[in-house]
Each structure stands twice: as C-alpha cells, then as structure tokens.
PDB file of N, CA and C in Angstrom:
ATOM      1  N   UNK A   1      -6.786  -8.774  -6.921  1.00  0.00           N
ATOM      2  CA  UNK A   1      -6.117  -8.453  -5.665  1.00  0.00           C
ATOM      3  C   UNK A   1      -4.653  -8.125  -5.970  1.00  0.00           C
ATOM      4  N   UNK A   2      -4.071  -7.046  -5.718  1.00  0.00           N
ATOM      5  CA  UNK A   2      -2.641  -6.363  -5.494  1.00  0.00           C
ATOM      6  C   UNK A   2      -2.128  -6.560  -3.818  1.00  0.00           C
ATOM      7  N   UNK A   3      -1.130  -7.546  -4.389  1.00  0.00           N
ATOM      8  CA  UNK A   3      -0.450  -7.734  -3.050  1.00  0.00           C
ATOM      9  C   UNK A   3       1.090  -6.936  -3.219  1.00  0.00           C
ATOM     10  N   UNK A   4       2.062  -6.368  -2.504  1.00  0.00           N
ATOM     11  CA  UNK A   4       2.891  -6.014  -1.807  1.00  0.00           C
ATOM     12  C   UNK A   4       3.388  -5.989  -0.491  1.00  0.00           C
ATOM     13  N   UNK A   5       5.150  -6.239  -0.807  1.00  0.00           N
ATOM     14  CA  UNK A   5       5.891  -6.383   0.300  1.00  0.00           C
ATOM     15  C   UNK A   5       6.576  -4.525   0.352  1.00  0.00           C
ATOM     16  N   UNK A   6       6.140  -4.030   1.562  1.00  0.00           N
ATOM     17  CA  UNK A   6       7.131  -2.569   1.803  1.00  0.00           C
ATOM     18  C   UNK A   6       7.998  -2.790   3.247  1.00  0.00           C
ATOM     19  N   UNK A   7       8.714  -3.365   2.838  1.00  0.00           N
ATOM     20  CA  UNK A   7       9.893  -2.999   3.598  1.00  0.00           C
ATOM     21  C   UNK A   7       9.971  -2.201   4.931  1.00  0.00           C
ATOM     22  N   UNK A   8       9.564  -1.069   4.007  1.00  0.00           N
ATOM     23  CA  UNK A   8       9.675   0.634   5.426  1.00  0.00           C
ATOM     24  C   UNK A   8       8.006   0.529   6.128  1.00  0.00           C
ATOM     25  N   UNK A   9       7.216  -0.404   6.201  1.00  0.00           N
ATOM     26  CA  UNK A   9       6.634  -0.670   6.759  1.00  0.00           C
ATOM     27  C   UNK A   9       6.674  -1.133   8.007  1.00  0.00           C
ATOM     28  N   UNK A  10       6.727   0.117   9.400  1.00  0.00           N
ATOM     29  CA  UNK A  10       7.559  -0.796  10.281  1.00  0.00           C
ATOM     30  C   UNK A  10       6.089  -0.447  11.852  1.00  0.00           C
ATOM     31  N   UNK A  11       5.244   0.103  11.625  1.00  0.00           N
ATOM     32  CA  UNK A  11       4.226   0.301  12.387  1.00  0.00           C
ATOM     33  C   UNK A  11       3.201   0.836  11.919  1.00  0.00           C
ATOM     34  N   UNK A  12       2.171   0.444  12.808  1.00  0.00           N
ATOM     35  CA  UNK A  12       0.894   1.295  12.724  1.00  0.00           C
ATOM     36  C   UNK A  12       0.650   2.678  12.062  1.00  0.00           C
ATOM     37  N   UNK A  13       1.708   3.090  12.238  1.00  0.00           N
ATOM     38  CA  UNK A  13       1.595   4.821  11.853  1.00  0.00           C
ATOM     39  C   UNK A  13       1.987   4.266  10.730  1.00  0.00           C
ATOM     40  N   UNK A  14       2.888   3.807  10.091  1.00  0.00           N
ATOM     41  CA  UNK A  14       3.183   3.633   8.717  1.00  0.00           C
ATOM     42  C   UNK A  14       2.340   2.866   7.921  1.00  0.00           C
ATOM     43  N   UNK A  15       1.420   1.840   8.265  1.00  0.00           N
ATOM     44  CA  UNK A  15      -0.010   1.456   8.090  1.00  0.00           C
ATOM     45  C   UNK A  15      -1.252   2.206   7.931  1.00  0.00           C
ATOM     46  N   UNK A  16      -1.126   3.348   8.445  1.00  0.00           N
ATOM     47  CA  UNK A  16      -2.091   4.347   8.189  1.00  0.00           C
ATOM     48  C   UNK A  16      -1.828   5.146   7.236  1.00  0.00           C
ATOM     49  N   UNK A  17      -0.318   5.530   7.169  1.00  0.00           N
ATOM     50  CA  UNK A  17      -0.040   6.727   5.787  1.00  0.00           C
ATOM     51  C   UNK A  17      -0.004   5.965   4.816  1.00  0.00           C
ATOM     52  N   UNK A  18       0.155   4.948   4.690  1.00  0.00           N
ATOM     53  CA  UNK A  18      -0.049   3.619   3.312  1.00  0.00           C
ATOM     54  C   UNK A  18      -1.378   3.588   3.081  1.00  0.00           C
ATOM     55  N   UNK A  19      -2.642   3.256   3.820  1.00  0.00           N
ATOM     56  CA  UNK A  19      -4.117   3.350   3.599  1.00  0.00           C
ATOM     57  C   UNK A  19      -3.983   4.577   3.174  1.00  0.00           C
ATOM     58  N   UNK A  20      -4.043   5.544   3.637  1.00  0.00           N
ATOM     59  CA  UNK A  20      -4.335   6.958   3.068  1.00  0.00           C
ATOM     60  C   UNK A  20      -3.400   7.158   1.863  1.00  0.00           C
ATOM     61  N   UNK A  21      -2.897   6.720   1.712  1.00  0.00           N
ATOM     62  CA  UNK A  21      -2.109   7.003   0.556  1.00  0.00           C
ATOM     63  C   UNK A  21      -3.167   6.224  -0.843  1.00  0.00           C
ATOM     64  N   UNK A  22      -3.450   4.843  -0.703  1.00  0.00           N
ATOM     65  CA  UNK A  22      -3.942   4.042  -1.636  1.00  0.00           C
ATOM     66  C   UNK A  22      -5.383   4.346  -1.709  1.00  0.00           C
ATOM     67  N   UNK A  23      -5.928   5.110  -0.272  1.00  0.00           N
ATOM     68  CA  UNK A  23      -7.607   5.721  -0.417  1.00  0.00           C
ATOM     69  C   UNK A  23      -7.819   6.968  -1.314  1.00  0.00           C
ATOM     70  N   UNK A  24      -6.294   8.186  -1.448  1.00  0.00           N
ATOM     71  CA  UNK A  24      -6.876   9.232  -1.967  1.00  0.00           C
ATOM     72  C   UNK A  24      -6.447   8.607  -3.707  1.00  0.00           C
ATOM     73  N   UNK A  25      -6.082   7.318  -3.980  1.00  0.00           N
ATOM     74  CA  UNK A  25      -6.275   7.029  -5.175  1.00  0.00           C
ATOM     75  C   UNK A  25      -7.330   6.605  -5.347  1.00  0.00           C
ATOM     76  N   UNK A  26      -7.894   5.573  -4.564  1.00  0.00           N
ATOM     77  CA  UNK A  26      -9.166   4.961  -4.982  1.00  0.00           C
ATOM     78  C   UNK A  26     -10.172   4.896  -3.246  1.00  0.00           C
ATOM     79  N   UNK A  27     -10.752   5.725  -3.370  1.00  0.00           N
ATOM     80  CA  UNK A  27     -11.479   5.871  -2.103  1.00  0.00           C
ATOM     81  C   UNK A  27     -12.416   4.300  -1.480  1.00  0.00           C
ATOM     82  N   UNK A  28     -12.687   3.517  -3.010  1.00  0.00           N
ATOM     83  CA  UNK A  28     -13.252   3.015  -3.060  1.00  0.00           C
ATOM     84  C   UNK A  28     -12.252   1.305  -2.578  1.00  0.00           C
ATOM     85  N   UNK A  29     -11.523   1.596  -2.613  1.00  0.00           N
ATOM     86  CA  UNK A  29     -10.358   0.271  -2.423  1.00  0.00           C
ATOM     87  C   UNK A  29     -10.412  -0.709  -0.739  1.00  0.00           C
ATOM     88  N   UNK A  30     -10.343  -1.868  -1.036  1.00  0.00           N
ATOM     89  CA  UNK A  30     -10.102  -2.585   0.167  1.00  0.00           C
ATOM     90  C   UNK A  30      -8.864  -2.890   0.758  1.00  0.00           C
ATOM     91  N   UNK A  31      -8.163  -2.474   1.817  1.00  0.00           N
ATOM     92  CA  UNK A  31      -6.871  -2.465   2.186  1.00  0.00           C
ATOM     93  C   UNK A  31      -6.487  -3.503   3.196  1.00  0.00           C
ATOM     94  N   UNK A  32      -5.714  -3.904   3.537  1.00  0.00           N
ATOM     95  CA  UNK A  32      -4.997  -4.793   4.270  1.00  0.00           C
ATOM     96  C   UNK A  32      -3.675  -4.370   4.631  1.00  0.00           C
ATOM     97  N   UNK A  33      -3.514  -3.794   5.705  1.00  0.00           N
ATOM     98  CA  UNK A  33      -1.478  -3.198   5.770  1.00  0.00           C
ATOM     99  C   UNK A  33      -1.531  -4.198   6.683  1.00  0.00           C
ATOM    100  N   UNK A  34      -0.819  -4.559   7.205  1.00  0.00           N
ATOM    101  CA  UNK A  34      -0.188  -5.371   8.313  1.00  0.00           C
ATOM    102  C   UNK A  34       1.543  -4.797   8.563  1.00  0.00           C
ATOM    103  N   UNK A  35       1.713  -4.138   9.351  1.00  0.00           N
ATOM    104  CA  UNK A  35       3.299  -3.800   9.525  1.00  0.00           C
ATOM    105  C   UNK A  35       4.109  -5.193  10.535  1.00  0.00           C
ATOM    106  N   UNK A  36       3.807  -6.263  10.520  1.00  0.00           N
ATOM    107  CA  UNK A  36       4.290  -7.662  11.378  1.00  0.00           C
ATOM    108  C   UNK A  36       4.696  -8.378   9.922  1.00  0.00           C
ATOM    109  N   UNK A  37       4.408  -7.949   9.029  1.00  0.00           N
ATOM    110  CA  UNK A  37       4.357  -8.952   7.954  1.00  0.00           C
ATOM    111  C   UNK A  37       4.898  -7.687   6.969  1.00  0.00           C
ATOM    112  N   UNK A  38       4.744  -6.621   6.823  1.00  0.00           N
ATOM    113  CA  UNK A  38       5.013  -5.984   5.908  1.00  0.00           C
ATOM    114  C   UNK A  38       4.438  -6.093   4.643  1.00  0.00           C
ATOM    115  N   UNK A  39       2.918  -6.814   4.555  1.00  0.00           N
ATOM    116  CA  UNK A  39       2.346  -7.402   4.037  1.00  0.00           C
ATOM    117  C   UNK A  39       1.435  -6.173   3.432  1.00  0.00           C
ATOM    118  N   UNK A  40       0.861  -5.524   2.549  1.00  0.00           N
ATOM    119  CA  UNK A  40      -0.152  -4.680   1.808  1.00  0.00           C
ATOM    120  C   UNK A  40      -0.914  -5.670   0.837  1.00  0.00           C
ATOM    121  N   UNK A  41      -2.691  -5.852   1.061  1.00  0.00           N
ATOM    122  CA  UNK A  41      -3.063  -6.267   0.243  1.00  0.00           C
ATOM    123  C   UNK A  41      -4.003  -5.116  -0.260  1.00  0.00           C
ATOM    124  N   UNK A  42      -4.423  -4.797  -1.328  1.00  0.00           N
ATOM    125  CA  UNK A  42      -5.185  -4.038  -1.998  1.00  0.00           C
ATOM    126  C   UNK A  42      -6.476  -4.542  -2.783  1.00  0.00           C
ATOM    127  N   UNK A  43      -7.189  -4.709  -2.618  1.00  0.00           N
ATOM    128  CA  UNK A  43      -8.876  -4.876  -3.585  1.00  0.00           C
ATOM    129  C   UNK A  43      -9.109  -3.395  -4.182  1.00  0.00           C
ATOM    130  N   UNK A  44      -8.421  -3.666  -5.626  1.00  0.00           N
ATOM    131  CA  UNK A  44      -9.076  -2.297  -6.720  1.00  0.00           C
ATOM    132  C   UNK A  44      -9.212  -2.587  -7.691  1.00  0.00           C
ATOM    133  N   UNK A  45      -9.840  -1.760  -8.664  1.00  0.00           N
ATOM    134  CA  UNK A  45      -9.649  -1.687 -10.324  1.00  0.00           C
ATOM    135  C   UNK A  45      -8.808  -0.991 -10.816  1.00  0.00           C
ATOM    136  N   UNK A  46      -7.870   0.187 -10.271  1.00  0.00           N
ATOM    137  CA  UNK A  46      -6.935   0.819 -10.831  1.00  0.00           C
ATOM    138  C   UNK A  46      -5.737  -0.460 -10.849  1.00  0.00           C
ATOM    139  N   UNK A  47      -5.195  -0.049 -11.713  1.00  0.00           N
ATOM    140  CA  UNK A  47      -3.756  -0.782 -12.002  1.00  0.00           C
ATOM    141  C   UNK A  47      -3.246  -0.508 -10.910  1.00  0.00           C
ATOM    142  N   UNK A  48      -2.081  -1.733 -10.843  1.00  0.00           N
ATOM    143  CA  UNK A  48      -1.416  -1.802  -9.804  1.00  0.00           C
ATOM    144  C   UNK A  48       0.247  -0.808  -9.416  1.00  0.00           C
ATOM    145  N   UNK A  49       0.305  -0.379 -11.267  1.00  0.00           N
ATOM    146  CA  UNK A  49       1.941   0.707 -10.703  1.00  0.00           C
ATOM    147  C   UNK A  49       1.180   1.727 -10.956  1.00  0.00           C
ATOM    148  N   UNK A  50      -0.162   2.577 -10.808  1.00  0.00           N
ATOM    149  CA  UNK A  50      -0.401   3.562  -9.807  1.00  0.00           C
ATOM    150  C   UNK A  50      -0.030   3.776  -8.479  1.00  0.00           C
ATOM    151  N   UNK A  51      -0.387   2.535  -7.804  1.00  0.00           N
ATOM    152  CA  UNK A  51      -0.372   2.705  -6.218  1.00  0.00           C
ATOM    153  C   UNK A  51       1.224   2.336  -5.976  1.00  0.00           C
ATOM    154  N   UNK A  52       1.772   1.536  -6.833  1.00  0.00           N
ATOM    155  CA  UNK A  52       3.740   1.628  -6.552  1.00  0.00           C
ATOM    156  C   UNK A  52       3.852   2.878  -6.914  1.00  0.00           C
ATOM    157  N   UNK A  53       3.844   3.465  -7.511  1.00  0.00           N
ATOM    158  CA  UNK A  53       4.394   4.841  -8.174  1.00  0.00           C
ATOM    159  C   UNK A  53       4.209   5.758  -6.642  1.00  0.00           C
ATOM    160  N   UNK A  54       3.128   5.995  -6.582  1.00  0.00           N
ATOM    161  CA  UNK A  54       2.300   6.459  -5.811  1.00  0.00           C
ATOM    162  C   UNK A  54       3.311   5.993  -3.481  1.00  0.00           C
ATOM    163  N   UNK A  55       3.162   5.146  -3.977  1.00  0.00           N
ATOM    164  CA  UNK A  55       3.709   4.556  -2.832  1.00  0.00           C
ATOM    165  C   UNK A  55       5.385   5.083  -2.762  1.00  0.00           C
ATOM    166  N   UNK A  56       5.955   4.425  -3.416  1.00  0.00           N
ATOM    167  CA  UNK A  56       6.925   4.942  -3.804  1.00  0.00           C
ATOM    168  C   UNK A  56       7.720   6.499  -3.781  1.00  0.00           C
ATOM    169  N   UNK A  57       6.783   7.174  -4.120  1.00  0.00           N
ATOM    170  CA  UNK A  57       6.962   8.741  -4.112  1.00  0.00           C
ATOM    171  C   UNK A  57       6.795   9.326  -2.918  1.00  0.00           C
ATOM    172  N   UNK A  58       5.994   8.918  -1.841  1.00  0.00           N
ATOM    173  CA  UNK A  58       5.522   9.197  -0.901  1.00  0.00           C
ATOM    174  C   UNK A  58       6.705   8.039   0.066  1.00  0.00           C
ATOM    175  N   UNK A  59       7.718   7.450   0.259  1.00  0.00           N
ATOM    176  CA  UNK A  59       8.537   7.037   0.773  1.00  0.00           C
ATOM    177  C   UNK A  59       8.699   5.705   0.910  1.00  0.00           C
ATOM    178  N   UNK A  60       7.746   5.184   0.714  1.00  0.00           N
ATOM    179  CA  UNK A  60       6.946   3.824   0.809  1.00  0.00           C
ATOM    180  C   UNK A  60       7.762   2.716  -0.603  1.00  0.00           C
ATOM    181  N   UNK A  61       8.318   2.332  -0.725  1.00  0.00           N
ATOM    182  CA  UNK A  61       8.531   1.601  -2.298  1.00  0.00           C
ATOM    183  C   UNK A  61       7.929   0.206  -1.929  1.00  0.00           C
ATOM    184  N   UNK A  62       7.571  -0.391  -3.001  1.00  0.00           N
ATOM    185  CA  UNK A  62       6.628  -1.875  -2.892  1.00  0.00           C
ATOM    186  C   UNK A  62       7.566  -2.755  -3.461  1.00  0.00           C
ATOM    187  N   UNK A  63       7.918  -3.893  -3.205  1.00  0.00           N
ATOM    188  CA  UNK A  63       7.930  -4.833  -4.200  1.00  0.00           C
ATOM    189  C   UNK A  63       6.846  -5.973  -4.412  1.00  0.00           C
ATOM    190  N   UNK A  64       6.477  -7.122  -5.182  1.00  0.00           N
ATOM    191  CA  UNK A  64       5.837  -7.331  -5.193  1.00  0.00           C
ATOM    192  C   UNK A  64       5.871  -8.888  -3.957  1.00  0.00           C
ATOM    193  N   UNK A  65       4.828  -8.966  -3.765  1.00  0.00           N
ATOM    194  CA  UNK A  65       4.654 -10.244  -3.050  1.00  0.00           C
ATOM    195  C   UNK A  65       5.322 -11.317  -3.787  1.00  0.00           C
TER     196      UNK A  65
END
C-alpha cells in the first residue's frame, strides 16, 4: 500500500484528476483520494515514485504519509 499526503488536494474534482491520473498508470490499481484529509491511498505493484513523478508533473506533488 502507497500512501500520500497532496496538499493541492482540495476537492472532488481534484480527487478525480488524481484517480485518473494513477489509473492511466496502472488501470489495475485500488485508489482512495479523500480531499477532507488530503489523504491518497494506492493498492499497486508499480513503484511508488512513478505515481509521485507522475503526480507531480501533472500539478499534484505528494509527500509521503
């Protein structure tokens, strides 16, 4: 399990471009955004600074839980 704190996580809409962001890496992934908590949990097998990188680039930066 990959947990992250994003910051610029501040609604729903930003909860959705975060899932879609971590699905067109791994379609196969279990997500958790919560924008009340700023909370991202992730269930994958890809490494975890794919989806920072990834996050990151796309406006999103992670730190870690």
């Amino acid at each position: 399990m990959i947990s992250f704190t994003i910051p610029k996580m501040t609604c729903g809409g930003c909860a959705k471009s975060i899932t879609k962001i971590i699905l067109d890496i791994d379609a196969k992934a279990q997500i958790d955004a919560d924008p009340a908590t700023k909370q991202v949990q992730i269930d994958s097998i890809i490494d975890e600074r794919v989806f920072r990188t990834a996050l990151s680039t796309a406006g999103y930066p992670a730190d870690n839980k």
